[in-house]
N, C-alpha and C. Protein backbone atom coordinates (compact mmCIF):
# COMPACT_ATOMS: atom_id res chain seq x y z
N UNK A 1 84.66 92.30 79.69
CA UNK A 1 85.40 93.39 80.27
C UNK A 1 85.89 94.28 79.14
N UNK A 2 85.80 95.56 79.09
CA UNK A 2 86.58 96.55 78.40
C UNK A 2 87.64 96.94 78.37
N UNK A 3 88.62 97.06 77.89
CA UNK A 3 89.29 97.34 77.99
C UNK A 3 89.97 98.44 77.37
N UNK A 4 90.18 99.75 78.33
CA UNK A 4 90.45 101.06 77.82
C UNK A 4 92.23 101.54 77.38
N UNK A 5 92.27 101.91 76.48
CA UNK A 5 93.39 102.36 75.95
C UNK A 5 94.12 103.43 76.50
N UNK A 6 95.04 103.32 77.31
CA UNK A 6 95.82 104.40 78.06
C UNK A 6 96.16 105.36 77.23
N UNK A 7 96.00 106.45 77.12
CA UNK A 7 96.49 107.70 76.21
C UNK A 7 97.48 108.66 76.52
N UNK A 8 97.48 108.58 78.19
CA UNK A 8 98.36 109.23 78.37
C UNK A 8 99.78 108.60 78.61
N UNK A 9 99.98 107.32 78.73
CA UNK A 9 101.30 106.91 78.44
C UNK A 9 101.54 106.28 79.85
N UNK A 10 100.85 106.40 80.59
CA UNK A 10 101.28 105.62 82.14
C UNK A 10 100.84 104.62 81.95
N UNK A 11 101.10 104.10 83.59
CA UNK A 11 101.06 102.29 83.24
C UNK A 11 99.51 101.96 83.87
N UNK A 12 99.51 100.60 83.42
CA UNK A 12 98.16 100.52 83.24
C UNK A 12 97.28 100.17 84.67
N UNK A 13 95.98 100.21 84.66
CA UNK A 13 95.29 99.40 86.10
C UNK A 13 95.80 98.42 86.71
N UNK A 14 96.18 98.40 87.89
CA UNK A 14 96.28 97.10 88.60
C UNK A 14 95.18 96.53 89.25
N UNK A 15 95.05 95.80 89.24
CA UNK A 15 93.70 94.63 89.35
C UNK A 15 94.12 93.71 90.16
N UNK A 16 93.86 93.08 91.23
CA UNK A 16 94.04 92.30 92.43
C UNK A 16 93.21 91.34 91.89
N UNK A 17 94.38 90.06 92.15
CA UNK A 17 93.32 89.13 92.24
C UNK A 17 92.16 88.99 93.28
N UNK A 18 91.09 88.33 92.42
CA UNK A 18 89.82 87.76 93.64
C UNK A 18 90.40 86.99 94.66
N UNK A 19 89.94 87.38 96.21
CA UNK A 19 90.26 86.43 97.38
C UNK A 19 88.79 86.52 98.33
N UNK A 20 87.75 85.92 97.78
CA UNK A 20 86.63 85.93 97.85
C UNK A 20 86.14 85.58 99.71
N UNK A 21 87.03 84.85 100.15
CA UNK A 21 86.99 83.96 101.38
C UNK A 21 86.51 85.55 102.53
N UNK A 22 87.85 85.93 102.36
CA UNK A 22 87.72 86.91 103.42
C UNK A 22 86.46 87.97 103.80
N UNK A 23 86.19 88.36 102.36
CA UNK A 23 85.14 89.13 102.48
C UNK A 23 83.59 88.77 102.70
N UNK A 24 83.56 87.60 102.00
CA UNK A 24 82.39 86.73 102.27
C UNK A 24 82.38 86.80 103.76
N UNK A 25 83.21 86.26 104.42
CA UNK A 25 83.33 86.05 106.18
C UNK A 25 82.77 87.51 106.55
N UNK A 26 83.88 88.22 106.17
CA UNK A 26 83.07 89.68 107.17
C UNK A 26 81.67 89.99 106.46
N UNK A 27 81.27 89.80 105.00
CA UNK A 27 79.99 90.13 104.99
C UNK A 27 78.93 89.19 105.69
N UNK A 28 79.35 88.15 106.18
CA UNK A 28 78.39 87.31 106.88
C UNK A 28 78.52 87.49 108.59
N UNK A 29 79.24 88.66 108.82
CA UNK A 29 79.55 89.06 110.49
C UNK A 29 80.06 88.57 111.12
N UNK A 30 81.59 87.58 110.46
CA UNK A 30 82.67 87.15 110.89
C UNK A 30 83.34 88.49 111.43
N UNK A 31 83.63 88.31 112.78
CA UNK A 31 84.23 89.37 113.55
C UNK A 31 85.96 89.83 112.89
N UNK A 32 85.90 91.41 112.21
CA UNK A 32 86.88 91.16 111.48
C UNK A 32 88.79 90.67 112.06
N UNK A 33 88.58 90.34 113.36
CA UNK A 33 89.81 89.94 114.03
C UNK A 33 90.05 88.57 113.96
N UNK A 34 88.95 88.06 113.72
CA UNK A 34 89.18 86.22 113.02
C UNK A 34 89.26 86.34 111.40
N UNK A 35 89.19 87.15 110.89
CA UNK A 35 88.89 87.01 109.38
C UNK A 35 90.30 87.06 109.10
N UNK A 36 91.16 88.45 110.31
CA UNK A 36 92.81 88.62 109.72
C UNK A 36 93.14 87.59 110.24
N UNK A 37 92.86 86.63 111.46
CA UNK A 37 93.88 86.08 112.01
C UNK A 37 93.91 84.30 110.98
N UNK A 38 92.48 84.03 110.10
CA UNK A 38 92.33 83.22 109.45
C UNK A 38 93.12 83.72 107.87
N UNK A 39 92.92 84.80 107.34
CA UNK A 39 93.56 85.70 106.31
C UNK A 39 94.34 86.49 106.49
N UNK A 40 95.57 86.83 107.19
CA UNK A 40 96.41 87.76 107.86
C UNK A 40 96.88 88.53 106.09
N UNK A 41 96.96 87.93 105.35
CA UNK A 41 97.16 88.91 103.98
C UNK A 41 96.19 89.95 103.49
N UNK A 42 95.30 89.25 103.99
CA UNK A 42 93.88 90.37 103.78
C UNK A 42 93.91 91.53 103.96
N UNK A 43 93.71 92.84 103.22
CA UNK A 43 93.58 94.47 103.35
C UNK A 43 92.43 94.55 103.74
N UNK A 44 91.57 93.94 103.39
CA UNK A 44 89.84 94.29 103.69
C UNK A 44 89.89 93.76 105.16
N UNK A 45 90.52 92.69 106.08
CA UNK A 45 90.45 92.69 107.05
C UNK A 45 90.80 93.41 108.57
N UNK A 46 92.31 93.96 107.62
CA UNK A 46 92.99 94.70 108.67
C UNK A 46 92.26 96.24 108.47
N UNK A 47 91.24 96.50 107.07
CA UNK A 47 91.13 98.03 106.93
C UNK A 47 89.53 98.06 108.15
N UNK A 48 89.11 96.65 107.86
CA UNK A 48 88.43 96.76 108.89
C UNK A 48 87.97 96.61 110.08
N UNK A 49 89.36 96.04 110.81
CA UNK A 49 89.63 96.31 112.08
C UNK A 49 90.27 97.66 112.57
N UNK A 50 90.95 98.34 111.77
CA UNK A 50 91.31 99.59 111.62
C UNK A 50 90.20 100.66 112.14
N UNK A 51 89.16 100.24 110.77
CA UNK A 51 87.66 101.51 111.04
C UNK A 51 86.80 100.75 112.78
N UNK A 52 86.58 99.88 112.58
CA UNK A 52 85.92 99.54 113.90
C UNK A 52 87.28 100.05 115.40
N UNK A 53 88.51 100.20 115.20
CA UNK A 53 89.30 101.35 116.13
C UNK A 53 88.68 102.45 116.00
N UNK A 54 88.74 103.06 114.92
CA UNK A 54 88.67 104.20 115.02
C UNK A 54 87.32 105.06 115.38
N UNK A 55 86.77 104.20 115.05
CA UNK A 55 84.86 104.06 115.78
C UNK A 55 84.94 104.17 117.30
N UNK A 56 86.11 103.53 117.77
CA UNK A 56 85.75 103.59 119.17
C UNK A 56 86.92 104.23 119.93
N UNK A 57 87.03 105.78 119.20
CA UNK A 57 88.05 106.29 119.41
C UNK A 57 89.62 105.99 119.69
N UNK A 58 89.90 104.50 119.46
CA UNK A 58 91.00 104.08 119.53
C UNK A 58 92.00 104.04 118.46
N UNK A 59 92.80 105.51 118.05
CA UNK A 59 93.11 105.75 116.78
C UNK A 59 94.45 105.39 116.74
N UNK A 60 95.29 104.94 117.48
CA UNK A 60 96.65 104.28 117.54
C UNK A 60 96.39 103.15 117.02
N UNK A 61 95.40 102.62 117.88
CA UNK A 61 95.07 100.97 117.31
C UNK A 61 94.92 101.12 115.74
N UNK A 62 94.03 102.09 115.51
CA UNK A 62 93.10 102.15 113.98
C UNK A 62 94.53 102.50 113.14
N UNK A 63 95.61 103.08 113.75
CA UNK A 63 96.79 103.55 112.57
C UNK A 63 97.54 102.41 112.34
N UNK A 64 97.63 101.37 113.52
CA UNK A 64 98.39 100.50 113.78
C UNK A 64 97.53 99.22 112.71
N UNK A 65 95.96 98.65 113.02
CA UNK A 65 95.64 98.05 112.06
C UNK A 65 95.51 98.51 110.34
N UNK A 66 95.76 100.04 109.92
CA UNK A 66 95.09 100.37 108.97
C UNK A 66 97.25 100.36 108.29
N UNK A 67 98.11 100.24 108.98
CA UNK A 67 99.06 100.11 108.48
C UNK A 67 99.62 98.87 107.65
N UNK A 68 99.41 97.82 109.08
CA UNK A 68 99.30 96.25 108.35
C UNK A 68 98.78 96.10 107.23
N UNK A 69 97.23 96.55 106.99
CA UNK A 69 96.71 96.51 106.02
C UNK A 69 97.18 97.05 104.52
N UNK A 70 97.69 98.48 104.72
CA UNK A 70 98.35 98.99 103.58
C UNK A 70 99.76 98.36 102.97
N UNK A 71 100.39 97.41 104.09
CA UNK A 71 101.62 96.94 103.71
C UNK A 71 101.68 95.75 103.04
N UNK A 72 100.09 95.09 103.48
CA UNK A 72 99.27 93.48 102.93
C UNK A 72 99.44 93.82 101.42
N UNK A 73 98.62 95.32 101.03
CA UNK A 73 98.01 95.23 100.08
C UNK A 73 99.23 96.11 98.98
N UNK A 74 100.52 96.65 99.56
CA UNK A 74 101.39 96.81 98.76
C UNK A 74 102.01 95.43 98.15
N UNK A 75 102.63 94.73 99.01
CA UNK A 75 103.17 93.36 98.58
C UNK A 75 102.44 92.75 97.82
N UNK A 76 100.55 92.94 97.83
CA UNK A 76 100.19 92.03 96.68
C UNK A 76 100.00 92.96 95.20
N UNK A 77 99.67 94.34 95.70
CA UNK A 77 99.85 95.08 94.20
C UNK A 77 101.26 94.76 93.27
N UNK A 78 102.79 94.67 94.36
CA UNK A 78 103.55 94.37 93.97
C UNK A 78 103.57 93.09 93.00
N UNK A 79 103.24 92.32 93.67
CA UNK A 79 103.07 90.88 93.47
C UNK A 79 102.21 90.45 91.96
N UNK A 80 101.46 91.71 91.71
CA UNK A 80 100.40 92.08 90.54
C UNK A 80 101.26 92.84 89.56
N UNK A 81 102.17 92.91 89.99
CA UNK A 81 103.25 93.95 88.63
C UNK A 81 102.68 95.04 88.69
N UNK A 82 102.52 95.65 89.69
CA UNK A 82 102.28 97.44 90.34
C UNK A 82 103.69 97.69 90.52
N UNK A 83 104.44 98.79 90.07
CA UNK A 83 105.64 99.57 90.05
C UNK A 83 106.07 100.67 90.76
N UNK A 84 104.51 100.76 91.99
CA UNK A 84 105.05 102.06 92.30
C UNK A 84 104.18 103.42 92.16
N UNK A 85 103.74 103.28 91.14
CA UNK A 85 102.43 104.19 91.23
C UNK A 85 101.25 103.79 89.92
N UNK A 86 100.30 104.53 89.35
CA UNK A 86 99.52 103.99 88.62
C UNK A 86 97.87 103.95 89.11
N UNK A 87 97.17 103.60 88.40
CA UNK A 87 95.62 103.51 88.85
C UNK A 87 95.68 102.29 89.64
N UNK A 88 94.63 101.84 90.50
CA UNK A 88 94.19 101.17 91.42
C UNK A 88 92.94 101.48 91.49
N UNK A 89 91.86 101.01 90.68
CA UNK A 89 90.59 101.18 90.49
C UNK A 89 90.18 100.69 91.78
N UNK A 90 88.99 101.62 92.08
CA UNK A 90 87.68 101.28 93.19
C UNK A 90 86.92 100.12 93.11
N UNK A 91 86.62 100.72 91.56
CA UNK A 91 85.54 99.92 90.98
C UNK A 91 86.06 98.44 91.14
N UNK A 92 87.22 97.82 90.70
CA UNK A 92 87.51 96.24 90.96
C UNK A 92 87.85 95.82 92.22
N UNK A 93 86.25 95.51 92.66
CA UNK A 93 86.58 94.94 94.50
C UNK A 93 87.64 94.51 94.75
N UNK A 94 88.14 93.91 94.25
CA UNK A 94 89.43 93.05 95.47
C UNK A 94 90.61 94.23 95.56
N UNK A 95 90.56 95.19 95.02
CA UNK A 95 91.43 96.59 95.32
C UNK A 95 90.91 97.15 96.21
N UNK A 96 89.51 97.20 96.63
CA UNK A 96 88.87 98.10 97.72
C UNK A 96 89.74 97.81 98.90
N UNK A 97 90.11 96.56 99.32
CA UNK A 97 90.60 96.41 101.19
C UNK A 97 92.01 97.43 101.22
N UNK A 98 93.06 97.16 100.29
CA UNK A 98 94.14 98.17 99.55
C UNK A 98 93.58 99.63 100.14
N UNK A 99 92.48 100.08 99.38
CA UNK A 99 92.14 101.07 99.44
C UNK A 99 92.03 101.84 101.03
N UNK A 100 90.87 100.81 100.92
CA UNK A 100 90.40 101.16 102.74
C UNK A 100 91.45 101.50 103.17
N UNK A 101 92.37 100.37 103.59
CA UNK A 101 93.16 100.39 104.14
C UNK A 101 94.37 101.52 104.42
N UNK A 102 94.31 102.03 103.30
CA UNK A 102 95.06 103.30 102.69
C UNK A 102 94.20 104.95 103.34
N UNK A 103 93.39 104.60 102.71
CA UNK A 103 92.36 105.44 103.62
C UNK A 103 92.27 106.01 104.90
N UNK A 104 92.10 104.79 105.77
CA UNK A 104 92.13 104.67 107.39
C UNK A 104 93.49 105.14 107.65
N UNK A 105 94.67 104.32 106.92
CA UNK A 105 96.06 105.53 107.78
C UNK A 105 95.89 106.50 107.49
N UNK A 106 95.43 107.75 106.41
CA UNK A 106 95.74 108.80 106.12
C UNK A 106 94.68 109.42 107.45
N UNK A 107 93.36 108.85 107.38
CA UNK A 107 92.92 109.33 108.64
C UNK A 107 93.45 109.56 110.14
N UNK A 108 93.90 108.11 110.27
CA UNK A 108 94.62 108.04 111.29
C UNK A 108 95.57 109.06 111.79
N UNK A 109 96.56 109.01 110.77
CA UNK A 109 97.90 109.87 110.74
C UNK A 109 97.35 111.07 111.03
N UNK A 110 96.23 111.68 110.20
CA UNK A 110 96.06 113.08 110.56
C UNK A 110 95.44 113.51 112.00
N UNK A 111 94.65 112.07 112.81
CA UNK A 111 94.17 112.82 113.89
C UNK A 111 95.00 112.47 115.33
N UNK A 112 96.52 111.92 114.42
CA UNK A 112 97.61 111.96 115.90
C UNK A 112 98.68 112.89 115.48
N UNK A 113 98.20 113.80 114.46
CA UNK A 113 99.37 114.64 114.10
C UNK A 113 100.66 114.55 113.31
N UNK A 114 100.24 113.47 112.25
CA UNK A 114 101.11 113.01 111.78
C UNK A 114 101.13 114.13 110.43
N UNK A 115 101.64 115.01 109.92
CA UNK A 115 100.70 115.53 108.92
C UNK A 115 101.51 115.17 107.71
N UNK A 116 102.79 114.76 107.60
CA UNK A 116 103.21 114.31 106.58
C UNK A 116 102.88 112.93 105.65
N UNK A 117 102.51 111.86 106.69
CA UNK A 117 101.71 110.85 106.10
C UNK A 117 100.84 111.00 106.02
N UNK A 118 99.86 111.89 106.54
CA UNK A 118 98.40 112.43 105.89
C UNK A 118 98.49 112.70 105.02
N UNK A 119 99.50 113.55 104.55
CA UNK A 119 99.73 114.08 102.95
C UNK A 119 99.90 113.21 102.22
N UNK A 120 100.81 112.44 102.39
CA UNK A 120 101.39 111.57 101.70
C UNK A 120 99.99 110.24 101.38
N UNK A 121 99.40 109.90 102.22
CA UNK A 121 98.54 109.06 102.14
C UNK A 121 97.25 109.58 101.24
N UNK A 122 96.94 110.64 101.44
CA UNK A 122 95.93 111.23 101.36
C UNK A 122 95.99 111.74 99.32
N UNK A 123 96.92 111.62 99.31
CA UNK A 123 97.38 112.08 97.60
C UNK A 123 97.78 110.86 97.12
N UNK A 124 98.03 109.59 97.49
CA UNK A 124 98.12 108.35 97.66
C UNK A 124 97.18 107.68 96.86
N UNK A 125 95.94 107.88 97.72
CA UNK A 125 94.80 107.72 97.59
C UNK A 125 94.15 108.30 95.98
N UNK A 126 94.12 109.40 96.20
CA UNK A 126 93.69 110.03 95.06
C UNK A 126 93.99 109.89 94.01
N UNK A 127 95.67 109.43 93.81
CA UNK A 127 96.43 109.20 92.84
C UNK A 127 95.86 107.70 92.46
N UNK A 128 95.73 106.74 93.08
CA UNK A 128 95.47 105.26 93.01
C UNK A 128 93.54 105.18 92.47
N UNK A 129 93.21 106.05 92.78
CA UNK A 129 91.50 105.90 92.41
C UNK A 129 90.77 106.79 93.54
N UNK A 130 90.88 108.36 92.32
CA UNK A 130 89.89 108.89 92.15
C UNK A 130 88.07 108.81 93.04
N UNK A 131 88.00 107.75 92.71
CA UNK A 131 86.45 107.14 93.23
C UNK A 131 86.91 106.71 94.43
N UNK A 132 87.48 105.99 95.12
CA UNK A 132 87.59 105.76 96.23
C UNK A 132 88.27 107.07 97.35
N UNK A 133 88.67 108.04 96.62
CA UNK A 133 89.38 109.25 97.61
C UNK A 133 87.73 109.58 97.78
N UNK A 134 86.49 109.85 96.81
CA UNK A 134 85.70 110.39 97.35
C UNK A 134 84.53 109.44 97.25
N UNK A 135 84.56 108.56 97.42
CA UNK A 135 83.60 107.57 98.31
C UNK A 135 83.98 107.40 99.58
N UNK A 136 85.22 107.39 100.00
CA UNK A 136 85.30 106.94 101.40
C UNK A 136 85.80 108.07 102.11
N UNK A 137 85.85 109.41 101.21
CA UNK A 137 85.86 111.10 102.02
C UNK A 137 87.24 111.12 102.62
């Protein structure tokens, strides 16, 4: 691993630990509502019960799972000595469910009119990793 020298003086990547279980399950087409209810800490589970709402136009549901998820994955950034703001790389999977998850509310929020947590989420995002504001649009 490399490790890059912060220059501008902020704090450094947070990096999630590996929790390999969960994702393995949904990549093997564990339905993602057993994956949270077996992993309820999981971001990758709740972000993707969230997107499968919002797929089926059920976007309360999708704000409601994509919230859990963002609150999973604050307590463990916390839990990682995250302070609050900082990078949250794409690139180190076990940050992606975080992400998603982060993602899906800002969506959410914006298509029930929420527009302040859109904002807020949505610069969130961008602020935390760059690559994931525009991989997941």
């Amino acid at each position: 691993m490399t490790i890059h020298e912060n220059l501008l003086g902020g704090p450094p990547p947070t990096h999630l630990p590996d929790d390999p279980e969960p994702r393995e399950l949904l990549a093997n087409g564990t339905p993602p509502a057993d994956v949270a209810a077996k992993y309820p800490t999981s971001s990758l589970a709740w972000a993707r019960l969230a997107d499968d709402a919002y797929e089926r136009g059920s976007v309360v549901e999708s704000y409601a799972y994509a919230r859990t998820g963002y609150h999973r994955g604050l307590d463990a950034l916390r839990r990682n000595g995250w302070k609050g703001h900082g990078p949250v790389p794409w690139e180190h999977e076990p940050n992606r469910g975080f992400l998603r998850a982060l993602h899906a509310l800002a969506r959410a929020a914006g298509d029930i009119g929420e527009q302040e947590e859109y904002q807020r989420c949505s610069q969130f995002l961008k602020d935390s990793s760059p690559t994931a504001a525009q991989t997941l649009g």
